[in-house]
N, C-alpha and C. Protein backbone atom coordinates (compact mmCIF):
# COMPACT_ATOMS: atom_id res chain seq x y z
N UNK A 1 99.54 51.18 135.41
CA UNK A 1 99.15 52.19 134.44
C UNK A 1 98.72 53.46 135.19
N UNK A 2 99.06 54.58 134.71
CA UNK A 2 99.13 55.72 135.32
C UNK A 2 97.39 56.52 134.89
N UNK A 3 97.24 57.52 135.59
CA UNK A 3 95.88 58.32 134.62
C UNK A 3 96.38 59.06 133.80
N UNK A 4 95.82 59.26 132.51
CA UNK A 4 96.39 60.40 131.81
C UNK A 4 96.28 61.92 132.45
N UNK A 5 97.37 62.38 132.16
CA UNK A 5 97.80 63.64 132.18
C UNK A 5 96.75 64.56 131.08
N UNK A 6 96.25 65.21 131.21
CA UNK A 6 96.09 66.32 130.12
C UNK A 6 96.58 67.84 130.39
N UNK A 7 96.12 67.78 131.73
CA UNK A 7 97.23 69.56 131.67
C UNK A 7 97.76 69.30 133.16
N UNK A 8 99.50 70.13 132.42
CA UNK A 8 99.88 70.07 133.73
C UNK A 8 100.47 71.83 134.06
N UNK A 9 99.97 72.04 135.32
CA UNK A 9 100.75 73.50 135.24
C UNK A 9 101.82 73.36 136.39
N UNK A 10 103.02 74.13 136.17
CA UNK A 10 104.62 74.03 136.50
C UNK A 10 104.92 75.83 136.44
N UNK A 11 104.84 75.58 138.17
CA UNK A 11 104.94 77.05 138.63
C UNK A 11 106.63 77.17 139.36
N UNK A 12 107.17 78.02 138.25
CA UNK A 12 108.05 78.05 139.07
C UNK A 12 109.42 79.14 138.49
N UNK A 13 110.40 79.75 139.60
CA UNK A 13 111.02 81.49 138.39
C UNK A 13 112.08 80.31 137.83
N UNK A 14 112.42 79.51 137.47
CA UNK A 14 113.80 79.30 137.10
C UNK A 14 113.64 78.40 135.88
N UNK A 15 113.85 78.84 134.37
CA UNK A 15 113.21 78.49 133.48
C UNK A 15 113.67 77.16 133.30
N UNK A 16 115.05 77.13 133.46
CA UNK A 16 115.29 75.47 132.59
C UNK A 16 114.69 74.18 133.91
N UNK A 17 114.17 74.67 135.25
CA UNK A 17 113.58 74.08 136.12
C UNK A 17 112.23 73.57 135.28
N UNK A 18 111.67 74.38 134.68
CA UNK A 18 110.42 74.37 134.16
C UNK A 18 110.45 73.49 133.54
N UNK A 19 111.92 73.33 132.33
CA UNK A 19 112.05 73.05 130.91
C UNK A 19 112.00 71.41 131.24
N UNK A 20 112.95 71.03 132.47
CA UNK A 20 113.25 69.99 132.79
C UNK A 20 111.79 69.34 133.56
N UNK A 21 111.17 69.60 133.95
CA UNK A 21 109.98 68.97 134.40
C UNK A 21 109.10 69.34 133.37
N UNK A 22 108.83 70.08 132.60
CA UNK A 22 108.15 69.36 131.02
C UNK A 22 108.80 68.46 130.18
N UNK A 23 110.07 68.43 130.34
CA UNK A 23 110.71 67.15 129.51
C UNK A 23 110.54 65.44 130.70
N UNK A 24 109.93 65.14 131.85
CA UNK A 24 109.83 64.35 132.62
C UNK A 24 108.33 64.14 132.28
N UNK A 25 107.81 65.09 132.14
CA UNK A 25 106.07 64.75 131.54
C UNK A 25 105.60 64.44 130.45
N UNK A 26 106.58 64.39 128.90
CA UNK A 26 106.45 64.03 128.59
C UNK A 26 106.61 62.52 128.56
N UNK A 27 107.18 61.65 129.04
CA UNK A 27 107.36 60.50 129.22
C UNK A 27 105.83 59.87 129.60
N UNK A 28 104.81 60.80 130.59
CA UNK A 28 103.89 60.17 131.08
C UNK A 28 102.52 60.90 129.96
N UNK A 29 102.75 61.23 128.52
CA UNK A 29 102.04 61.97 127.57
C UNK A 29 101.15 62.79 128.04
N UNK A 30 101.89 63.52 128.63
CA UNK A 30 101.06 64.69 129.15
C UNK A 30 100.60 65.72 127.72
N UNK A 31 99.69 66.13 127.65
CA UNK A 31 99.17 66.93 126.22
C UNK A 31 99.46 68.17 126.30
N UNK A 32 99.53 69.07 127.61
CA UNK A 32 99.30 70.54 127.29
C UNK A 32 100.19 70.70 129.01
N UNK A 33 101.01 71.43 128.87
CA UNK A 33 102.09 71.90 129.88
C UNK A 33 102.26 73.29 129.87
N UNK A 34 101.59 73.48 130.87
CA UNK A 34 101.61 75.46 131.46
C UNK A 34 102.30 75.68 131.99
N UNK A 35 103.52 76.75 131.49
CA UNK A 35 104.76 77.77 132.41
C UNK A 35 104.24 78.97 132.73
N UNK A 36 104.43 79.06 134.25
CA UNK A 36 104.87 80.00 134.67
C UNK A 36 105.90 80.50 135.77
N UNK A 37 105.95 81.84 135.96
CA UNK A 37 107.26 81.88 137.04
C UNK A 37 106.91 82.39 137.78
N UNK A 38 105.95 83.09 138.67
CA UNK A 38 105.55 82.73 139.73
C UNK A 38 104.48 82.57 139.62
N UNK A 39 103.98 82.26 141.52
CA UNK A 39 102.74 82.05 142.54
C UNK A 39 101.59 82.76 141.55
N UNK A 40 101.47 84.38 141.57
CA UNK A 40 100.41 85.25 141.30
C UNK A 40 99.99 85.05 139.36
N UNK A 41 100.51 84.58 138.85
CA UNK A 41 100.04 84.16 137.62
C UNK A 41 99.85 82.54 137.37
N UNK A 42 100.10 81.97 138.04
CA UNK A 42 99.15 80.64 138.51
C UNK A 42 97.79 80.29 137.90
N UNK A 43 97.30 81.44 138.64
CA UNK A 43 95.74 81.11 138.82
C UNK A 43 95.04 81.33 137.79
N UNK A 44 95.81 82.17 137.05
CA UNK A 44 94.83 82.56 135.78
C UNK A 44 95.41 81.67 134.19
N UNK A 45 96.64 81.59 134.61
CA UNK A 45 97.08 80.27 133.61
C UNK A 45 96.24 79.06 133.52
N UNK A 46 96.16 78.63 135.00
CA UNK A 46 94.76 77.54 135.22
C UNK A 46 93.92 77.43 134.39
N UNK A 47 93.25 78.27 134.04
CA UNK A 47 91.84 78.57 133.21
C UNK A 47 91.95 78.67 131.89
N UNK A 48 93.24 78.73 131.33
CA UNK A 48 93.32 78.80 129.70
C UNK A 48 92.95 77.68 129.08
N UNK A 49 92.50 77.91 128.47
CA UNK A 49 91.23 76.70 127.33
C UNK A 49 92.16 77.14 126.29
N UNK A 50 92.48 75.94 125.98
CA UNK A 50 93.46 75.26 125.06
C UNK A 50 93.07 74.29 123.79
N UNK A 51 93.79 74.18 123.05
CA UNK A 51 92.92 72.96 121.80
C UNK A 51 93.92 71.89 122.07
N UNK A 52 93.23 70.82 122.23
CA UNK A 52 93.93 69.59 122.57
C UNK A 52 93.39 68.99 121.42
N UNK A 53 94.32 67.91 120.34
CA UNK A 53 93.52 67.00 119.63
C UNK A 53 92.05 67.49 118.86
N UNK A 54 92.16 68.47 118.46
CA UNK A 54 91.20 69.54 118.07
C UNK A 54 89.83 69.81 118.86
N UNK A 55 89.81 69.95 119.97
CA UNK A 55 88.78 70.09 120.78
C UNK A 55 89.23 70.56 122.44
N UNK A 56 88.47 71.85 122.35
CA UNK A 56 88.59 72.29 123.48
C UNK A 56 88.46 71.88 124.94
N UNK A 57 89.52 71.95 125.81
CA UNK A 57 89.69 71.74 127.11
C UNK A 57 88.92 72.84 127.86
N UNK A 58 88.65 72.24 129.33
CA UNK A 58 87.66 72.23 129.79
C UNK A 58 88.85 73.52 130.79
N UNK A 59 89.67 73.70 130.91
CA UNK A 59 90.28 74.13 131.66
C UNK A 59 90.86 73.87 132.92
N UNK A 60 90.38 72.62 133.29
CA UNK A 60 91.10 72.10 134.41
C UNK A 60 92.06 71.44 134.35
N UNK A 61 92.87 71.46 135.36
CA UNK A 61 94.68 70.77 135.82
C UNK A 61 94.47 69.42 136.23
N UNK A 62 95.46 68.80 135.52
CA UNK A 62 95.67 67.35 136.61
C UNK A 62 96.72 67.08 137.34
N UNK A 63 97.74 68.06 137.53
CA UNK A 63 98.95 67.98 138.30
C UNK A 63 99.45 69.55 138.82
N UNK A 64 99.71 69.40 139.38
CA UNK A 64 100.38 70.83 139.44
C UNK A 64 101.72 70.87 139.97
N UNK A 65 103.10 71.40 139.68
CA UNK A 65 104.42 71.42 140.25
C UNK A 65 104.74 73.11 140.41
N UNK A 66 105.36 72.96 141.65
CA UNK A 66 105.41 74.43 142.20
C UNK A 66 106.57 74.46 143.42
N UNK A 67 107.60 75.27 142.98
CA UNK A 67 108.54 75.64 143.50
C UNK A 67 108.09 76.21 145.01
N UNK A 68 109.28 75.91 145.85
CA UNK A 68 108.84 76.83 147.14
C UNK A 68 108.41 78.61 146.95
N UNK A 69 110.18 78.30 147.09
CA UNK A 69 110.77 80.16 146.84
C UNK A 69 110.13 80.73 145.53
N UNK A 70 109.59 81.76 145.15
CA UNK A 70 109.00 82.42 144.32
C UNK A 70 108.93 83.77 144.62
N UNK A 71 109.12 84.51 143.82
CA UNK A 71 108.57 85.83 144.25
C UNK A 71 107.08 86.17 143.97
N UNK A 72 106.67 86.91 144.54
CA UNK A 72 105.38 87.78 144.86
C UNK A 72 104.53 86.35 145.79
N UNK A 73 103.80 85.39 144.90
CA UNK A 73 103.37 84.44 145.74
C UNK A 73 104.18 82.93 145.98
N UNK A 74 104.42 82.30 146.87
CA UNK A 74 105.47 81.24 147.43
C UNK A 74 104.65 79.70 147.10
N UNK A 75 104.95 78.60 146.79
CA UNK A 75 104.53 77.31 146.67
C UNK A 75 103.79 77.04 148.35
N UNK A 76 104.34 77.32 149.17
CA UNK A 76 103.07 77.03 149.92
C UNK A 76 102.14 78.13 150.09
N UNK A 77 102.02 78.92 149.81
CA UNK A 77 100.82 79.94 149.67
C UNK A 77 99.87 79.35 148.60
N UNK A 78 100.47 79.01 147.54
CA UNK A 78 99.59 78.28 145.99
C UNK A 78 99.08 77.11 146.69
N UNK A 79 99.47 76.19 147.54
CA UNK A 79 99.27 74.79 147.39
C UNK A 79 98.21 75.28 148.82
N UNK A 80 97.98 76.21 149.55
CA UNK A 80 96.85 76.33 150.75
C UNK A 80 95.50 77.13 150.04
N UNK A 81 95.89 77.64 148.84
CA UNK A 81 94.82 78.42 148.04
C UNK A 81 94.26 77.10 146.97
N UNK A 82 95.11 76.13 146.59
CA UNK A 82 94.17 75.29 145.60
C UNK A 82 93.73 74.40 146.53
N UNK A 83 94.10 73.82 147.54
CA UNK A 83 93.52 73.11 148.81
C UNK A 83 92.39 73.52 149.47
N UNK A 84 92.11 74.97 149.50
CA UNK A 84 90.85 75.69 149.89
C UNK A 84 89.90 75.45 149.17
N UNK A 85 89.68 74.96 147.90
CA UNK A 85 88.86 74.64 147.16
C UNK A 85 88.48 76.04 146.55
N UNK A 86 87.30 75.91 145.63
CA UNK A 86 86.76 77.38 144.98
C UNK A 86 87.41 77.86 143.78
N UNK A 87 88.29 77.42 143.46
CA UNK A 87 89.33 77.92 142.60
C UNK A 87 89.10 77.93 141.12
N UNK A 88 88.63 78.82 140.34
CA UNK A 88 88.45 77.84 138.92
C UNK A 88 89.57 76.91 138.46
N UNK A 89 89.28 75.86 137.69
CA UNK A 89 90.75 75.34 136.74
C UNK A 89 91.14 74.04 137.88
N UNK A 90 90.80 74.25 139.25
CA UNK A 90 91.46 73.07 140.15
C UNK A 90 91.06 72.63 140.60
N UNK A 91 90.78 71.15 141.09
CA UNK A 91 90.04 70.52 142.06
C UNK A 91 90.74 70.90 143.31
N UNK A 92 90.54 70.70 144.24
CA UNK A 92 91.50 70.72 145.27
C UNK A 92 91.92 69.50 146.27
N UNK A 93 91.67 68.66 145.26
CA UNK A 93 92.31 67.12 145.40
C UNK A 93 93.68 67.31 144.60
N UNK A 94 93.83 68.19 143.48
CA UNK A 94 94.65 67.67 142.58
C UNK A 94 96.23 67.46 143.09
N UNK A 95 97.19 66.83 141.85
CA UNK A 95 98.29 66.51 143.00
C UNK A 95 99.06 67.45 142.87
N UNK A 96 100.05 67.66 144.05
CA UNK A 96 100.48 68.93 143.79
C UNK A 96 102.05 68.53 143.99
N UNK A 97 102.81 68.88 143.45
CA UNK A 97 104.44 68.25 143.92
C UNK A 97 105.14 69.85 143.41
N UNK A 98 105.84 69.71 144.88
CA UNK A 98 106.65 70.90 145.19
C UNK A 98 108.19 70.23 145.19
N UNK A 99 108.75 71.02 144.04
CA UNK A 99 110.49 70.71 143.56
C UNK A 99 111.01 72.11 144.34
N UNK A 100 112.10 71.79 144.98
CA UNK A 100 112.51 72.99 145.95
C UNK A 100 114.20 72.38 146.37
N UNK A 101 114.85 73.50 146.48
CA UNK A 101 115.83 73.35 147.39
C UNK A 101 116.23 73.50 149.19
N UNK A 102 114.44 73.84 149.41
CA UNK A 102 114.85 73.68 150.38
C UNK A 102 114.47 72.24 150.86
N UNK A 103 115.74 71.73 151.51
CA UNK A 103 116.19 70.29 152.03
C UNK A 103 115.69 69.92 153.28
N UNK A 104 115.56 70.72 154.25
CA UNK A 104 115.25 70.90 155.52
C UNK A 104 114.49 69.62 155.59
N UNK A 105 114.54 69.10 156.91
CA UNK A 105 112.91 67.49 157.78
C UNK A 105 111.96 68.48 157.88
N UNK A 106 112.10 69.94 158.39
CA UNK A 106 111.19 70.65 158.99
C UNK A 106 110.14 71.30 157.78
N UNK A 107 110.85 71.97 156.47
CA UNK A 107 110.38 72.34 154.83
C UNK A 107 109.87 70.79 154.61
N UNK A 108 110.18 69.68 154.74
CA UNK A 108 109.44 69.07 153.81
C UNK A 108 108.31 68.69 155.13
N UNK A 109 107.59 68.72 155.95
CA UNK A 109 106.99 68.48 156.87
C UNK A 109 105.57 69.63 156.86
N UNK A 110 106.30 71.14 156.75
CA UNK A 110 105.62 72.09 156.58
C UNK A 110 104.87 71.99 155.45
N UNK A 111 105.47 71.81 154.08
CA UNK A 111 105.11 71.66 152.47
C UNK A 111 103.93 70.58 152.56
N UNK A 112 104.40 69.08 153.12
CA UNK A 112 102.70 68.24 153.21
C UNK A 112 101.58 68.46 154.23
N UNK A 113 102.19 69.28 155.31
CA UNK A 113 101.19 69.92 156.18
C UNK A 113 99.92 70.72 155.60
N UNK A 114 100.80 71.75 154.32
CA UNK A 114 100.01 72.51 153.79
C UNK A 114 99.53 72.01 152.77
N UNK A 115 99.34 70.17 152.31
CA UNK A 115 98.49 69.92 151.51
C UNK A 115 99.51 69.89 149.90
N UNK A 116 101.10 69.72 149.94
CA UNK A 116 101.25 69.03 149.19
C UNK A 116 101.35 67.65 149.34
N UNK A 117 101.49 67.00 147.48
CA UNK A 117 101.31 65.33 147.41
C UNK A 117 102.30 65.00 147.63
N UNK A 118 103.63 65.08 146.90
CA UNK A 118 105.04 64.56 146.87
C UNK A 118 106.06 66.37 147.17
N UNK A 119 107.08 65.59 147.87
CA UNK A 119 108.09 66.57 148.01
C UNK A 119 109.40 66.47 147.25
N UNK A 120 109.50 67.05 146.71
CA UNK A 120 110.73 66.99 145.46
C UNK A 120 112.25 67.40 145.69
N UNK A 121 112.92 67.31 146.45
CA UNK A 121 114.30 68.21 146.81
C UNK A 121 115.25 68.09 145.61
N UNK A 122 115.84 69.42 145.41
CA UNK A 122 116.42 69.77 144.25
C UNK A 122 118.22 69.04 145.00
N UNK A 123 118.71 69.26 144.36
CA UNK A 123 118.87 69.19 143.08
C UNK A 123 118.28 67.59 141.88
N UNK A 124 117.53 67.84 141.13
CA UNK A 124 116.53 67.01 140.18
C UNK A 124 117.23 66.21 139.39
N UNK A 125 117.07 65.36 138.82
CA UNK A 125 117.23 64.48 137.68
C UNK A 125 115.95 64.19 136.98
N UNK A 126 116.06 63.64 135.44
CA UNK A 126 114.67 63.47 135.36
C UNK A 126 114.29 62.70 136.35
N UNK A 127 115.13 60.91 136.71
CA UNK A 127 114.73 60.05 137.19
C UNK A 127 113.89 60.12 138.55
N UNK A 128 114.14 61.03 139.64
CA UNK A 128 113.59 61.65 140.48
C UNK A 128 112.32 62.33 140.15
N UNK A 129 112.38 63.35 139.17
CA UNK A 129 110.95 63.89 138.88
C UNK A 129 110.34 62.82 138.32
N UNK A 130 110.28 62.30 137.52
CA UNK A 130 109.55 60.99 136.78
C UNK A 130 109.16 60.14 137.83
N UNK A 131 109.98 59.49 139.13
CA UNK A 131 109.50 59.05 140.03
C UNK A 131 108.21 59.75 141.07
N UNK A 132 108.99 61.64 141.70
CA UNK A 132 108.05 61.84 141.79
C UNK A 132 106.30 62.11 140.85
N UNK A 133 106.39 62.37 139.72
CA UNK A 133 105.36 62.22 139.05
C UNK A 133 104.34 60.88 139.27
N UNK A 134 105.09 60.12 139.33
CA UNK A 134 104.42 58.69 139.49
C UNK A 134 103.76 58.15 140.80
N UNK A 135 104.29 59.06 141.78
CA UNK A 135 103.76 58.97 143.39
C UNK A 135 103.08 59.74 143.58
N UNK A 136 102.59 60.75 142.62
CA UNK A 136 101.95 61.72 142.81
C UNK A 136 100.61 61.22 142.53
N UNK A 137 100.36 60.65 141.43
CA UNK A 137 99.58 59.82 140.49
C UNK A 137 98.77 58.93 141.34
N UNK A 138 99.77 58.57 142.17
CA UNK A 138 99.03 56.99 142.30
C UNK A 138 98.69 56.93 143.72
N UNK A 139 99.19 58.36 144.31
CA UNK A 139 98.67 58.74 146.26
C UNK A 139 97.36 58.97 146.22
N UNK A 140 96.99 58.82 147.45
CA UNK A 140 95.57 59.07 147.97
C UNK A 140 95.67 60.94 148.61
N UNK A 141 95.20 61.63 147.83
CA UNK A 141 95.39 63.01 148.07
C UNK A 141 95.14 63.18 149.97
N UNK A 142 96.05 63.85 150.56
CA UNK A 142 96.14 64.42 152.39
C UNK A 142 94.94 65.36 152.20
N UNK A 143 94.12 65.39 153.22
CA UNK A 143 93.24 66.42 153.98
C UNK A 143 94.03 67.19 154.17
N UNK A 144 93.76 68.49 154.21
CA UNK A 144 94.23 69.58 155.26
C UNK A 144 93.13 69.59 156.33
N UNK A 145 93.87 69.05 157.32
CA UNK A 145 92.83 69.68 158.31
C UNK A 145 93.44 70.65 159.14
N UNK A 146 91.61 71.92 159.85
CA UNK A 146 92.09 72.76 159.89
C UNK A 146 92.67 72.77 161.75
């Protein structure tokens, strides 16, 4: 059995990327699913207090998915800023899974260096995101150390 989901935010420019990893979360009843397309509106999406089940959310994330490539701010820039802790909206335990094309040993090495949970290489299926969702869930969140 998984933890519930209540918010998940899904950072990333390529919309039906988005569309398709909110259609993989629903499977795990996720309640409230935040788009955006890039890095720099992230942070303030985080914090939107939402009505869930008629009662207001507290504003915090329980997952977060975030593309590498982005313009203005990049998935590992997001995933070393919610890892820093301080952040409203994030623990900096939370899990973070980066869906990307880049394929590289060396990109996916760099990406958990900087404190993501699961590494996602595109091209996606649900079955892949749904898997990663589920490893994300159930890992023991990485230190960054400095």
């Amino acid at each position: 059995m998984f933890p519930r989901i209540r918010r998940a935010l899904v950072v990333d420019d390529a919309k039906p990327m988005r569309e398709l990893i909110r259609i993989a979360l629903g499977s795990f009843h996720c309640l409230d699913v935040i788009e955006v397309e890039d890095g720099t509106l992230a942070f303030g999406a985080a914090n939107i207090v939402s009505l869930e089940d008629g009662e207001l959310t507290d504003g915090s994330t329980d997952i977060v998915f975030l593309d590498w490539m982005m313009p203005m701010l990049d998935g590992i820039a997001c995933t070393k800023l919610i890892r820093s802790g301080g952040l409203d909206g994030f623990n900096a335990d939370v899990p973070i899974v980066m869906v990307t094309a880049r394929t590289e040993d060396e990109c996916e090495r760099t990406a958990l260096d900087a404190g993501v949970t699961v590494f996602v290489k595109k091209p996606v299926s649900l079955r892949s995101l749904s898997a990663g969702i589920a490893e994300a869930l159930t890992k023991t969140p990485q230190k960054v150390l400095a």
